[in-house]
N, C-alpha and C. Protein backbone atom coordinates (compact mmCIF):
# COMPACT_ATOMS: atom_id res chain seq x y z
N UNK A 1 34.33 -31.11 2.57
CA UNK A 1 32.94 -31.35 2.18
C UNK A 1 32.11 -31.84 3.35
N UNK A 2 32.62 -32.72 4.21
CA UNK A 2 31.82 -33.64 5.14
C UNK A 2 31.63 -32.20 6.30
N UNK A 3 32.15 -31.04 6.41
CA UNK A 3 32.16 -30.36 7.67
C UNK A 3 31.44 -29.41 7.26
N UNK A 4 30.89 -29.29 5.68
CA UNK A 4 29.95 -28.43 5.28
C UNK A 4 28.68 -29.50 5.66
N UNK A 5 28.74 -30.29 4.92
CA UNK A 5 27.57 -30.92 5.43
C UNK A 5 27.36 -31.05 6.84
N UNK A 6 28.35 -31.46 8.10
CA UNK A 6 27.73 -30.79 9.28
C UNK A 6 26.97 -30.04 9.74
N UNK A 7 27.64 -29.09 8.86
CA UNK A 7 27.23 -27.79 9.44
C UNK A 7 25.65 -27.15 8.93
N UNK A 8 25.44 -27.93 8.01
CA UNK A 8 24.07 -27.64 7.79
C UNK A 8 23.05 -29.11 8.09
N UNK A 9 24.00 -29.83 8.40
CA UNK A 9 22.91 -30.68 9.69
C UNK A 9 22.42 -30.39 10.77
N UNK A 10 23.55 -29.98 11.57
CA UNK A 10 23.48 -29.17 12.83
C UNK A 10 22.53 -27.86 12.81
N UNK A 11 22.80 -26.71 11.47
CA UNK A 11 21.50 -25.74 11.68
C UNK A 11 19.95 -26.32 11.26
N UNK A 12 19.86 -27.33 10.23
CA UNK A 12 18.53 -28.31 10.27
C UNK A 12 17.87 -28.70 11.68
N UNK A 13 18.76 -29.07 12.23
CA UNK A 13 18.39 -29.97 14.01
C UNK A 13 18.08 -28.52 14.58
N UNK A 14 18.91 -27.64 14.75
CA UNK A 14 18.05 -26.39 15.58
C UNK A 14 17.34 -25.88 14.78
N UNK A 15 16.95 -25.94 13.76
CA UNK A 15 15.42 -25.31 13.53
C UNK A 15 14.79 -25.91 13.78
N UNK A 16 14.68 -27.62 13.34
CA UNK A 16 13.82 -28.42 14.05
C UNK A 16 13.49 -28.21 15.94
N UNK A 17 14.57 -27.96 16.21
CA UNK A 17 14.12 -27.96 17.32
C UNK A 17 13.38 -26.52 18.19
N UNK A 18 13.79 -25.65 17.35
CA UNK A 18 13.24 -24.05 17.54
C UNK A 18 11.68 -24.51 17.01
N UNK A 19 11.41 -25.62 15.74
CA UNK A 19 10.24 -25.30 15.25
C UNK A 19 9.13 -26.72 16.27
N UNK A 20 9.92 -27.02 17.30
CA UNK A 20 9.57 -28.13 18.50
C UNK A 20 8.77 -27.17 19.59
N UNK A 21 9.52 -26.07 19.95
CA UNK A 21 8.95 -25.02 20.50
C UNK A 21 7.19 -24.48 20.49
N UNK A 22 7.79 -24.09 18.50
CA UNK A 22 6.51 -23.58 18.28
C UNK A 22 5.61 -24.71 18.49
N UNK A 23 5.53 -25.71 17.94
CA UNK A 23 4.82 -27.50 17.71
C UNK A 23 4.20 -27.11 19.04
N UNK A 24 4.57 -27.40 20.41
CA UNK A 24 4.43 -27.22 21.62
C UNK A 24 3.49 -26.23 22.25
N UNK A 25 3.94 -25.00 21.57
CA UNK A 25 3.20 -23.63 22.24
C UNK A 25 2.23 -23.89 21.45
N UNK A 26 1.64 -24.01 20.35
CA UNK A 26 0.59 -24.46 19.65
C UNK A 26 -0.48 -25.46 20.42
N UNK A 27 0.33 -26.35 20.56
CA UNK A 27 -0.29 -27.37 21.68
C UNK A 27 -1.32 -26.70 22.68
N UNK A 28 -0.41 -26.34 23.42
CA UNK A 28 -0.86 -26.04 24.87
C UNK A 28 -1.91 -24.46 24.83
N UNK A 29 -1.48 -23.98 23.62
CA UNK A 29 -2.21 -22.62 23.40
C UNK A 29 -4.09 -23.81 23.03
N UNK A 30 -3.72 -24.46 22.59
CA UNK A 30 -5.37 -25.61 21.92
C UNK A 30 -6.01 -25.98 23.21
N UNK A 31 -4.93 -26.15 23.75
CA UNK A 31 -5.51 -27.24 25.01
C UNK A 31 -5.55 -26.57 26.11
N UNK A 32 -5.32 -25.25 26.63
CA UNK A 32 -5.52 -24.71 28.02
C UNK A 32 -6.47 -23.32 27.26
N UNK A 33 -6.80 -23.66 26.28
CA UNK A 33 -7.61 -22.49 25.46
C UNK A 33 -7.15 -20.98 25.94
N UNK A 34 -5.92 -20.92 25.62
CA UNK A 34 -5.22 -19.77 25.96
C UNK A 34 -5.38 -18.46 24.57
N UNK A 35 -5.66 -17.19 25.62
CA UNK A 35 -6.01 -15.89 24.52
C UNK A 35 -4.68 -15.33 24.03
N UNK A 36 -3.69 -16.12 23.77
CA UNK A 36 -2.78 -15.87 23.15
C UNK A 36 -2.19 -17.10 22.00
N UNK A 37 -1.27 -16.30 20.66
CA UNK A 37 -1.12 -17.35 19.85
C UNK A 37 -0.17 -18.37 20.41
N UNK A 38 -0.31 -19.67 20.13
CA UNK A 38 0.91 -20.82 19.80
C UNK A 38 2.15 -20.55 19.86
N UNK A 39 2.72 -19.65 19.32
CA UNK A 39 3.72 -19.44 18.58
C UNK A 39 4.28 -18.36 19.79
N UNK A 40 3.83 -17.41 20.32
CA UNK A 40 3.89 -16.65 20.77
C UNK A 40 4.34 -17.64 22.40
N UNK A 41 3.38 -18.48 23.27
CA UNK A 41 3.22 -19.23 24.09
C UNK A 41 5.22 -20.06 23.70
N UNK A 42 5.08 -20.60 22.38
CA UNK A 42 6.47 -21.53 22.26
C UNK A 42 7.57 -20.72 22.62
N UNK A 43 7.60 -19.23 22.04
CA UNK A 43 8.81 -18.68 22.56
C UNK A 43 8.78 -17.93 23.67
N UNK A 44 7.92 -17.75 24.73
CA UNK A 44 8.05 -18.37 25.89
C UNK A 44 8.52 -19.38 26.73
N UNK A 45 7.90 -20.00 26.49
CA UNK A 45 8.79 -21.47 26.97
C UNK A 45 10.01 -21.48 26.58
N UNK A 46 10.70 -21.25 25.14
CA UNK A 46 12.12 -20.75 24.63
C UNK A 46 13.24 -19.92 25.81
N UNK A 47 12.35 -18.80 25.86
CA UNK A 47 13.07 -17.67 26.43
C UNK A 47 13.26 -17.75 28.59
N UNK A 48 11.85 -18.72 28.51
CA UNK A 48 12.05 -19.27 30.03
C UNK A 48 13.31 -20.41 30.07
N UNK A 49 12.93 -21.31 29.56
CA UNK A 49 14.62 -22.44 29.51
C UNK A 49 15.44 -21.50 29.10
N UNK A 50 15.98 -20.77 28.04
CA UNK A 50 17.21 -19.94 28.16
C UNK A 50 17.64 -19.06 29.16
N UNK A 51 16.72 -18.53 29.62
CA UNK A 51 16.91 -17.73 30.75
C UNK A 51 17.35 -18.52 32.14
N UNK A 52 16.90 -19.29 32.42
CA UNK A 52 16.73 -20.51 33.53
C UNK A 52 18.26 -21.67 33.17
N UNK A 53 18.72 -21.57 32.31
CA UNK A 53 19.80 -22.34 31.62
C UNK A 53 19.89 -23.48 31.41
N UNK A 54 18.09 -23.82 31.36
CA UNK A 54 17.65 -25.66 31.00
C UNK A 54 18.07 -25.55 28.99
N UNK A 55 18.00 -24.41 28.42
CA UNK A 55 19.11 -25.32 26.89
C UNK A 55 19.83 -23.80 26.69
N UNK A 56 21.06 -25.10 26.81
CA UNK A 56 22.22 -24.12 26.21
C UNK A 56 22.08 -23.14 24.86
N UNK A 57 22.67 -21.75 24.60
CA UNK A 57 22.59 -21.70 23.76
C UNK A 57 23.05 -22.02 22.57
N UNK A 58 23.99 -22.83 22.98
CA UNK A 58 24.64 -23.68 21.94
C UNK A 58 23.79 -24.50 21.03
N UNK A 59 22.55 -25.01 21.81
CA UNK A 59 21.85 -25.35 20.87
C UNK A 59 20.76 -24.72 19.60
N UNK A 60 20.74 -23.80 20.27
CA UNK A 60 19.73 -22.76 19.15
C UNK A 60 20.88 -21.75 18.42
N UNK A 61 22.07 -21.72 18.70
CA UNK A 61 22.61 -20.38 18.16
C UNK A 61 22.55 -20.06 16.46
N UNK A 62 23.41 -21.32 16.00
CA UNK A 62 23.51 -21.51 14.58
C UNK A 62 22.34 -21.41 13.77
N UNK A 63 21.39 -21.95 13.96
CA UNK A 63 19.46 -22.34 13.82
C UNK A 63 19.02 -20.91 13.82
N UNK A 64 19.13 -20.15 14.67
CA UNK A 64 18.85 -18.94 14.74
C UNK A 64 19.22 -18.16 14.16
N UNK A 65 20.51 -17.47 13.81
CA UNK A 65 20.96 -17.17 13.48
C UNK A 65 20.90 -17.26 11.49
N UNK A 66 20.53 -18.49 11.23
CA UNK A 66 20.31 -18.48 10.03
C UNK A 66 19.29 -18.36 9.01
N UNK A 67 17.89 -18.52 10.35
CA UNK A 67 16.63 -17.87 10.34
C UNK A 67 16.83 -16.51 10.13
N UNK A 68 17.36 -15.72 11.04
CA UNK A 68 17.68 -14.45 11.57
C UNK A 68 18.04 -13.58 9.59
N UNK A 69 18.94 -14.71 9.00
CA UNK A 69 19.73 -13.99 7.86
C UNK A 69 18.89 -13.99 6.67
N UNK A 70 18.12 -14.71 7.22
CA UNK A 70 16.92 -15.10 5.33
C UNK A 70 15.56 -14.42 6.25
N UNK A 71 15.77 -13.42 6.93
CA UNK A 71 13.99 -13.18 7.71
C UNK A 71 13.32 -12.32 6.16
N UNK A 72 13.97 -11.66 5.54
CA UNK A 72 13.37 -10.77 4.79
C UNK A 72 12.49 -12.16 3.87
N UNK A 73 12.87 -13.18 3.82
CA UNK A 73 12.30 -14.32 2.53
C UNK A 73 11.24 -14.38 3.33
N UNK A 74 11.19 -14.43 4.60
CA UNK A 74 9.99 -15.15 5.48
C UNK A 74 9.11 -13.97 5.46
N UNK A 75 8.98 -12.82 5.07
CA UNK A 75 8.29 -11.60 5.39
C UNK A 75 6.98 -11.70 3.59
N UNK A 76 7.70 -12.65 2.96
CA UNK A 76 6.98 -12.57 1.67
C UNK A 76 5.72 -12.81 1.11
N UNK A 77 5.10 -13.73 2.17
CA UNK A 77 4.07 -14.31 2.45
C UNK A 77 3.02 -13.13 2.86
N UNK A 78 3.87 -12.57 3.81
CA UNK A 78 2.98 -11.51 4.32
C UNK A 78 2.39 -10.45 3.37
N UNK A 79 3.34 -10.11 2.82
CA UNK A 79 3.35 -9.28 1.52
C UNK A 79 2.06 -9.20 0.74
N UNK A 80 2.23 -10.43 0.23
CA UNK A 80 1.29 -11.49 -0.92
C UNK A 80 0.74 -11.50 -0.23
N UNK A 81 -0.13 -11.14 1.09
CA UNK A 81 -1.46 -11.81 1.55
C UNK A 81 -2.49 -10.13 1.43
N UNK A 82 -1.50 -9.07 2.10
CA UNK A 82 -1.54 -7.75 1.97
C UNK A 82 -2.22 -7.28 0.47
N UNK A 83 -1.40 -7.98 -0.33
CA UNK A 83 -1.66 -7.35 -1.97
C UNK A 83 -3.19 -8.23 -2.31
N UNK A 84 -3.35 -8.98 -1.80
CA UNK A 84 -4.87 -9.92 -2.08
C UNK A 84 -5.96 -8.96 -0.88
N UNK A 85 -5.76 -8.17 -0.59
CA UNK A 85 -6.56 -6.73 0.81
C UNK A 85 -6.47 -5.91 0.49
N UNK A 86 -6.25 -5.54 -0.63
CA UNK A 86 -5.96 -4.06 -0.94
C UNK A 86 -7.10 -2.99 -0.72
N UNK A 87 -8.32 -3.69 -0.82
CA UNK A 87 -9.91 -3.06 -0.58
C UNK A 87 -9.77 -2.59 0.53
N UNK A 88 -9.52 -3.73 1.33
CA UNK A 88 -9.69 -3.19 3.20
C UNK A 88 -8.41 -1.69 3.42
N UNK A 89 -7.64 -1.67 2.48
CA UNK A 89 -7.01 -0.78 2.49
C UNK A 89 -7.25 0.95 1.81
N UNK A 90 -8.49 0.70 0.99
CA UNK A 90 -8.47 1.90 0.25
C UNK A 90 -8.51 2.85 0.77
N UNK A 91 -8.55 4.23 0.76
CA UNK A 91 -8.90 5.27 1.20
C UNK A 91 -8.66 5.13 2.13
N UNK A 92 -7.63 4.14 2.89
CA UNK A 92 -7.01 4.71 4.33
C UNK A 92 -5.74 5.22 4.16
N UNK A 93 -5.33 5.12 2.93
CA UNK A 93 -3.44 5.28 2.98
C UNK A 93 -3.16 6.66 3.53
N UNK A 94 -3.57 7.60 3.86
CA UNK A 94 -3.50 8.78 5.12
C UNK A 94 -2.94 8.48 6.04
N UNK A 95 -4.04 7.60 6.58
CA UNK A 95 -3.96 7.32 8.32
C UNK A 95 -2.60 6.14 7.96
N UNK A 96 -2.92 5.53 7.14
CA UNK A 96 -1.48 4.20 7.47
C UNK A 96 -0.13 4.97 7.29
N UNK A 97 0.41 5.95 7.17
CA UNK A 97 1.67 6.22 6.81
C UNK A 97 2.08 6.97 8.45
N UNK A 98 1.14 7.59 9.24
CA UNK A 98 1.85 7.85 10.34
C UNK A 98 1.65 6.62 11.23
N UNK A 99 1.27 6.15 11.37
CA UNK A 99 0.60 4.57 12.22
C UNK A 99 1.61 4.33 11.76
N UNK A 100 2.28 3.76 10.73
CA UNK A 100 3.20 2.76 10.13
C UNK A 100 5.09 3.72 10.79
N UNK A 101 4.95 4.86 10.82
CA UNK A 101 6.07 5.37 10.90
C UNK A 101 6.15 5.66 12.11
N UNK A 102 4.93 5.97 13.62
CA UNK A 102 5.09 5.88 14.78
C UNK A 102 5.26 4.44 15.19
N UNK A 103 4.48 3.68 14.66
CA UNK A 103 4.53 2.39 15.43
C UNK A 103 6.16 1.68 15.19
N UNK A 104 6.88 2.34 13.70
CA UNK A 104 8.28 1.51 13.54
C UNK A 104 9.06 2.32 14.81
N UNK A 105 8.84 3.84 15.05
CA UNK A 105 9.82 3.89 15.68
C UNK A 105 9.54 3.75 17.32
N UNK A 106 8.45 3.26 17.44
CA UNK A 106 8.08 2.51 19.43
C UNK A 106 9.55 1.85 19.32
N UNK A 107 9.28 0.77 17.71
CA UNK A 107 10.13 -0.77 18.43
C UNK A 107 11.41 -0.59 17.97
N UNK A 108 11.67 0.46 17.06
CA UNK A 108 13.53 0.81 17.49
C UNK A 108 13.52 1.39 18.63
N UNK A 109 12.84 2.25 19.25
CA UNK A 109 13.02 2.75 20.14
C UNK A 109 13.14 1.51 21.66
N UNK A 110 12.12 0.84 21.16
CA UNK A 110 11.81 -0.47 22.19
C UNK A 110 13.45 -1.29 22.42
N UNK A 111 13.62 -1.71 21.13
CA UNK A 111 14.67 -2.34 20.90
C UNK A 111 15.92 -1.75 21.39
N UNK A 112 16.04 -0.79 21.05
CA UNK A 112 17.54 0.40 21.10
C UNK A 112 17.62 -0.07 22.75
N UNK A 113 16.37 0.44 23.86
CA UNK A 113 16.34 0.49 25.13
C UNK A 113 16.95 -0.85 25.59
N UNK A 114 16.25 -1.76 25.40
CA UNK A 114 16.41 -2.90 25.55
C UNK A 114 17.89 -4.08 25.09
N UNK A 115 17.96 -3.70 23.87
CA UNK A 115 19.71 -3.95 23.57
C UNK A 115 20.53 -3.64 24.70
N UNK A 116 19.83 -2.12 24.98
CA UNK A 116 21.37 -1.24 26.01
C UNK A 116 21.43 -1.59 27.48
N UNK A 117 19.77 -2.51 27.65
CA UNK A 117 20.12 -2.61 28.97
C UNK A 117 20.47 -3.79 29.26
N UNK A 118 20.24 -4.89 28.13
CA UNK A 118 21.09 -6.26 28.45
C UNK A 118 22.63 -6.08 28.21
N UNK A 119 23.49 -5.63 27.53
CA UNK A 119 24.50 -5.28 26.91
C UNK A 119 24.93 -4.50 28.66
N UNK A 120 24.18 -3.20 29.45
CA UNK A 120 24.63 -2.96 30.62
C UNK A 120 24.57 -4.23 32.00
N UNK A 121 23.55 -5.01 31.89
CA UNK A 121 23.41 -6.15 32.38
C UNK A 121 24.31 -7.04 32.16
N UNK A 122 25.02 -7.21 31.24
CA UNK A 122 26.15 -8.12 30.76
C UNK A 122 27.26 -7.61 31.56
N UNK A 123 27.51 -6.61 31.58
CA UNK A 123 29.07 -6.08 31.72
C UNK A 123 28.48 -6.17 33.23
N UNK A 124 27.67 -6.28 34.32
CA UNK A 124 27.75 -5.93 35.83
C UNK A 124 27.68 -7.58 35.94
N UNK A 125 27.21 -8.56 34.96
CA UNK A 125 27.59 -9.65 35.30
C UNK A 125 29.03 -10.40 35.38
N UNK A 126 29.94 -9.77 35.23
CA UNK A 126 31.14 -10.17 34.99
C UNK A 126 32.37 -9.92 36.32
């Protein structure tokens, strides 16, 4: 029992601390009146310390990862905001179905590239 409860202490503390990030990039996005979002700015700073090897990933892995498994819950909001717009939507559903089906496959395509070249980057690091 006590190592379950760990274990969801430990992914609590890295979200907290993934959601320290955002707290941060928010910040500094207010205060250097930057044309980009908060959020966007925090995982920056994220991806610079990981990259740079100022935090282990030991500390975000679990946190992430469990974000990562419930993303579809986090997408719901969006949903529900969509279905309250439906006006701004009328009489475009034409144009939205190739927009919606080129733009998904940029970012598999984006992604696919990008997987393959850290994954080739991995193996010449070794």
């Amino acid at each position: 029992m006590s190592s379950r409860i760990n274990k969801y202490l430990i992914i609590s503390l890295q979200i907290g601390f993934l959601f320290g990030f955002y707290l941060v990039g928010g910040y500094l996005q207010k205060t250097l009146a930057l044309p980009v979002p908060g959020s966007v700015v925090g995982m920056l700073i994220l991806l610079i310390g990981l990259y740079l090897k100022w935090i282990p990933i030991q500390w975000i892995s679990q946190g992430a990862s469990a974000l990562l498994n419930h993303l579809p819950l986090l997408f719901v909001p969006v949903t529900v905001g969509i279905m309250q717009h439906l006006d701004f939507f009328s009489g475009k559903s034409l144009w939205l179905v190739p927009i919606v089906l080129v733009s998904t496959w940029i970012v598999m395509g984006a992604t696919g590239l990008l997987g393959q070249f850290l994954a080739n980057r991995k193996e010449w690091d070794r």
